[in-house]
Protein backbone atom coordinates (compact mmCIF):
# COMPACT_ATOMS: atom_id res chain seq x y z
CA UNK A 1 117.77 151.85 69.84
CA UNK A 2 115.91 155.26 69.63
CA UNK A 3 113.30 156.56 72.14
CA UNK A 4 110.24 155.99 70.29
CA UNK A 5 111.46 152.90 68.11
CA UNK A 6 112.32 150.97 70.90
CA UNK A 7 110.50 147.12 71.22
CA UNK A 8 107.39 147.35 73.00
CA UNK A 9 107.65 145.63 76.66
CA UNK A 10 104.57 142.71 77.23
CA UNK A 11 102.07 142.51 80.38
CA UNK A 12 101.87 139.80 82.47
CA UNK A 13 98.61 139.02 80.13
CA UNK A 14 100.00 139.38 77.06
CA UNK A 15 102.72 136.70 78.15
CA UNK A 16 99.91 134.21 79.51
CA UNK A 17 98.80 134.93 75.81
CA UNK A 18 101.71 134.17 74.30
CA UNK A 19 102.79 131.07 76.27
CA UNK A 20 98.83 129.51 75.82
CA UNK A 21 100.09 130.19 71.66
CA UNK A 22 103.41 128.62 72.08
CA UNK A 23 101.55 125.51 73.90
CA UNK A 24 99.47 124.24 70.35
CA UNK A 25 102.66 124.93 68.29
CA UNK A 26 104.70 122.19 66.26
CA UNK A 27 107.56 122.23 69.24
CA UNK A 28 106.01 123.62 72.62
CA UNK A 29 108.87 122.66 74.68
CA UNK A 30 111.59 124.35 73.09
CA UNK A 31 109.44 127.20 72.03
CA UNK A 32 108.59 127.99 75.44
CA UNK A 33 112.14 128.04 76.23
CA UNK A 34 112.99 130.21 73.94
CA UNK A 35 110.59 132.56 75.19
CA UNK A 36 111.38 132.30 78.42
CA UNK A 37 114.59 132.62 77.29
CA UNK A 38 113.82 136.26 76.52
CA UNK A 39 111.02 137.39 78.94
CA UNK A 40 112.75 135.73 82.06
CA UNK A 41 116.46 135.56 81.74
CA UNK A 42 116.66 138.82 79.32
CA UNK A 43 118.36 137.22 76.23
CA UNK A 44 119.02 138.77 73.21
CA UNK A 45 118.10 136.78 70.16
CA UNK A 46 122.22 135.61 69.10
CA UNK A 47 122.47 134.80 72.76
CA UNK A 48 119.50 132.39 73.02
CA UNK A 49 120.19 130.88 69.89
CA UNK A 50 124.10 130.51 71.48
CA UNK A 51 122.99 129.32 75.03
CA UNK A 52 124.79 125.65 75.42
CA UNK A 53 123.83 122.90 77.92
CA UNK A 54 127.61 123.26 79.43
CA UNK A 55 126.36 127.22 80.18
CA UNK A 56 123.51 125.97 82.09
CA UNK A 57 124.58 122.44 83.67
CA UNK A 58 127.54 121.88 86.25
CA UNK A 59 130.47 119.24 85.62
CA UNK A 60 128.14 116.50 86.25
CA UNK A 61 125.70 117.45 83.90
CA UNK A 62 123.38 118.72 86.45
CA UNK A 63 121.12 121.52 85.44
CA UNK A 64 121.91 124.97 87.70
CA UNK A 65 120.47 128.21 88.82
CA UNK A 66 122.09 130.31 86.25
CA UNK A 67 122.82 130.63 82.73
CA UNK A 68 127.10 131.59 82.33
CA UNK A 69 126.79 133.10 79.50
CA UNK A 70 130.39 133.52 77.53
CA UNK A 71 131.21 136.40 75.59
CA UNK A 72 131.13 134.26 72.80
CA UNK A 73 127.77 133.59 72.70
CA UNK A 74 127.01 137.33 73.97
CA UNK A 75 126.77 140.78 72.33
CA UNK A 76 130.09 142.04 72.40
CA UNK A 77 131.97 141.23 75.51
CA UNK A 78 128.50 140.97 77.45
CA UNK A 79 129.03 137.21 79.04
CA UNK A 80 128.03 137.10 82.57
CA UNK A 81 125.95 134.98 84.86
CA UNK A 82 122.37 135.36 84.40
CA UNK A 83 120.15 133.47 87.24
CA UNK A 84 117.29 131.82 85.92
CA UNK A 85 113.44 131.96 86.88
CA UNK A 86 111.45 128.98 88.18
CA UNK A 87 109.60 128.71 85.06
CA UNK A 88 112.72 129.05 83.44
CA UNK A 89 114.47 125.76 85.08
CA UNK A 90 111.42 123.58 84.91
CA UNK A 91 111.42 124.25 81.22
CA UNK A 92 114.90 123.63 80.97
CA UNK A 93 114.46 120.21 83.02
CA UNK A 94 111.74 119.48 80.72
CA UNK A 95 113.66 120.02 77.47
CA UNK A 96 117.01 118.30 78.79
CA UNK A 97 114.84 115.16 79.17
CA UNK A 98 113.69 115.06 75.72
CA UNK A 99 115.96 116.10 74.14
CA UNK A 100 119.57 115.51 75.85
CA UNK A 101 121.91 118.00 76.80
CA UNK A 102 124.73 118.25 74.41
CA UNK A 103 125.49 121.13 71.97
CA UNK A 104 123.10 124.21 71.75
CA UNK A 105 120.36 124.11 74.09
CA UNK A 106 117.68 125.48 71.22
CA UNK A 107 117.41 123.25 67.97
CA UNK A 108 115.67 123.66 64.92
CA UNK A 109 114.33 120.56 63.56
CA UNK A 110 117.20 119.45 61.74
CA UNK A 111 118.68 119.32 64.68
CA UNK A 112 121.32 122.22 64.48
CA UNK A 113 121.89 125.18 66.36
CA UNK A 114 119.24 128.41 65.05
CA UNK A 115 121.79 131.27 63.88
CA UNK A 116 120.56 134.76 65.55
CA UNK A 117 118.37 135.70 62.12
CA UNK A 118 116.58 133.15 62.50
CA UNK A 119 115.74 133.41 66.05
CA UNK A 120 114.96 137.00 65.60
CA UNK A 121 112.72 136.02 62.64
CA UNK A 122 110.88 133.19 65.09
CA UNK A 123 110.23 135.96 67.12
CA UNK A 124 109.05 138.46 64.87
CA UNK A 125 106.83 136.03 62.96
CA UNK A 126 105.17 135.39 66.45
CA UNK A 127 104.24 138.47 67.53
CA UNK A 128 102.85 139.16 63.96
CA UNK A 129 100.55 136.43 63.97
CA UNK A 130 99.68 137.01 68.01
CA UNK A 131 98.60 140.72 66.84
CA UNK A 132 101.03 142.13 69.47
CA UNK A 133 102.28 145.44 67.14
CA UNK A 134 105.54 146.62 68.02
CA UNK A 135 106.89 143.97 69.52
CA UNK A 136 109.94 142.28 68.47
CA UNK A 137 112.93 139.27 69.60
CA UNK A 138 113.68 142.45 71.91
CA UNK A 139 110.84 142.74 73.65
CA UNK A 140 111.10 140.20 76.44
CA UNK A 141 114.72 141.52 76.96
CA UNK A 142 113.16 145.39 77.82
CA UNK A 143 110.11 143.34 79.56
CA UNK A 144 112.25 141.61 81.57
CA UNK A 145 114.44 144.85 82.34
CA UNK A 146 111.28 146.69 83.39
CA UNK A 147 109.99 143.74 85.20
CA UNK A 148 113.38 143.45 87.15
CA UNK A 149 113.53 147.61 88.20
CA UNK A 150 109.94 147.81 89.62
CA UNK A 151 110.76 144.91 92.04
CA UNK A 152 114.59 145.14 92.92
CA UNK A 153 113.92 147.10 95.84
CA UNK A 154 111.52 145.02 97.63
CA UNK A 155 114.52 142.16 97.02
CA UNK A 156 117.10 144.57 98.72
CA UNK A 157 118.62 145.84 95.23
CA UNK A 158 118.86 149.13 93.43
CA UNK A 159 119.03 149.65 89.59
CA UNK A 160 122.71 149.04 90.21
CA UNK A 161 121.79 145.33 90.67
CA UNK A 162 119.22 145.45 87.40
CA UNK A 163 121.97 146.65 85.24
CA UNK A 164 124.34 143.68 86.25
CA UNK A 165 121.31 141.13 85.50
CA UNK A 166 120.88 142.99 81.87
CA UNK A 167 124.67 142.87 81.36
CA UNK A 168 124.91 146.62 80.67
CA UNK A 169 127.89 148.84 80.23
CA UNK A 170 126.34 151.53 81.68
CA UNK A 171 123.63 152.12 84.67
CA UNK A 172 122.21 155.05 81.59
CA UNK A 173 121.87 152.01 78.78
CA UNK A 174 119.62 150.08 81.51
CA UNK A 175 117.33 153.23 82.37
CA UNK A 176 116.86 153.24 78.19
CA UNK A 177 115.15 149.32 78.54
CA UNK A 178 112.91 150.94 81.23
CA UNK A 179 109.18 151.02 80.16
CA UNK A 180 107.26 154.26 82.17
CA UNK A 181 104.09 152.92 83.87
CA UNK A 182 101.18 156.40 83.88
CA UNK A 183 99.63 153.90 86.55
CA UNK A 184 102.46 154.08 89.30
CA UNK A 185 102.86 157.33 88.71
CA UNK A 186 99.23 158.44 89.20
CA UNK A 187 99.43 155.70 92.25
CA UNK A 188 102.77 157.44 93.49
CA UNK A 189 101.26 160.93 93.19
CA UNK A 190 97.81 159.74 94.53
């Protein structure tokens, strides 16, 4: 993506926003998934619409910490392990009860798997009606990024550790998914 026509990343408000939409839509449960999907774990669109219950659930079917994402359900050869948020599991507990845990983890209502254009489309259609310009099935991957660089330190990480997490080639790639914030710089500089 080019500087300039890159997704726009989300505030923690416009999230709350979103999620308080997703809660009066026709499928809540999975929809907040899905978002979380993107905004927590830092999924591309073909990669949430690929997640299986085997990539998040152990040998006994018991739901884990992280999402092993395979290359085939990645972009490229971008598989890893991706750990998942609190919000993220409960959801994911949630949506195993109601709905089992075999196949693809997100369903449309026929019960098969979304394909990537029509996640991205879910996405898109969202943010149109929400009002949120600029935004895209991208955004809560470069939201997430961002989220992830501004508080990897006070873990014990560096942007080394940010760029694993957001499966990157290169440690230049993540620095691209990095929103600037005027307000910590004035604070910095202050």
């Amino acid at each position: 993506m080019a500087l300039g026509k890159q997704a726009k990343t989300l505030t923690d408000k416009q999230m709350k926003f979103v999620l308080s939409y997703i809660a009066d839509t026709r499928d809540p449960l999975r929809n907040k998934v899905m978002f979380l999907l993107s905004v927590d774990a830092a999924l591309r669109a073909c990669e949430i619409a690929s997640v299986e219950w085997s990539m998040v659930c152990d040998a006994d079917g018991e739901l884990t910490d992280e999402i092993r994402l395979q290359d085939k359900s990645s972009k490229g050869r971008s598989g890893g392990v991706v750990y998942m948020s609190a919000r993220l599991k409960d959801a994911l507990v949630e949506l195993k009860q109601q709905s089992g845990a075999s196949g693809t983890v997100i369903k449309a209502k026929s019960g098969k798997p979304f394909s990537a254009a029509s996640m991205t489309n879910w996405f898109w259609v969202m943010y149109r009606d929400l009002g949120l310009e600029g935004c895209s099935s991208h955004s809560g991957r470069r939201t997430a990024v961002t989220r992830w660089s501004r508080n990897i330190t006070a873990a014990g990480g560096s942007l080394r550790d940010v760029q694993a997490l957001a499966r990157h080639q290169s440690l230049q790639m993540t620095q691209k998914y990095i929103a600037i914030s005027e307000d910590a710089m004035k604070r910095v500089v202050g």
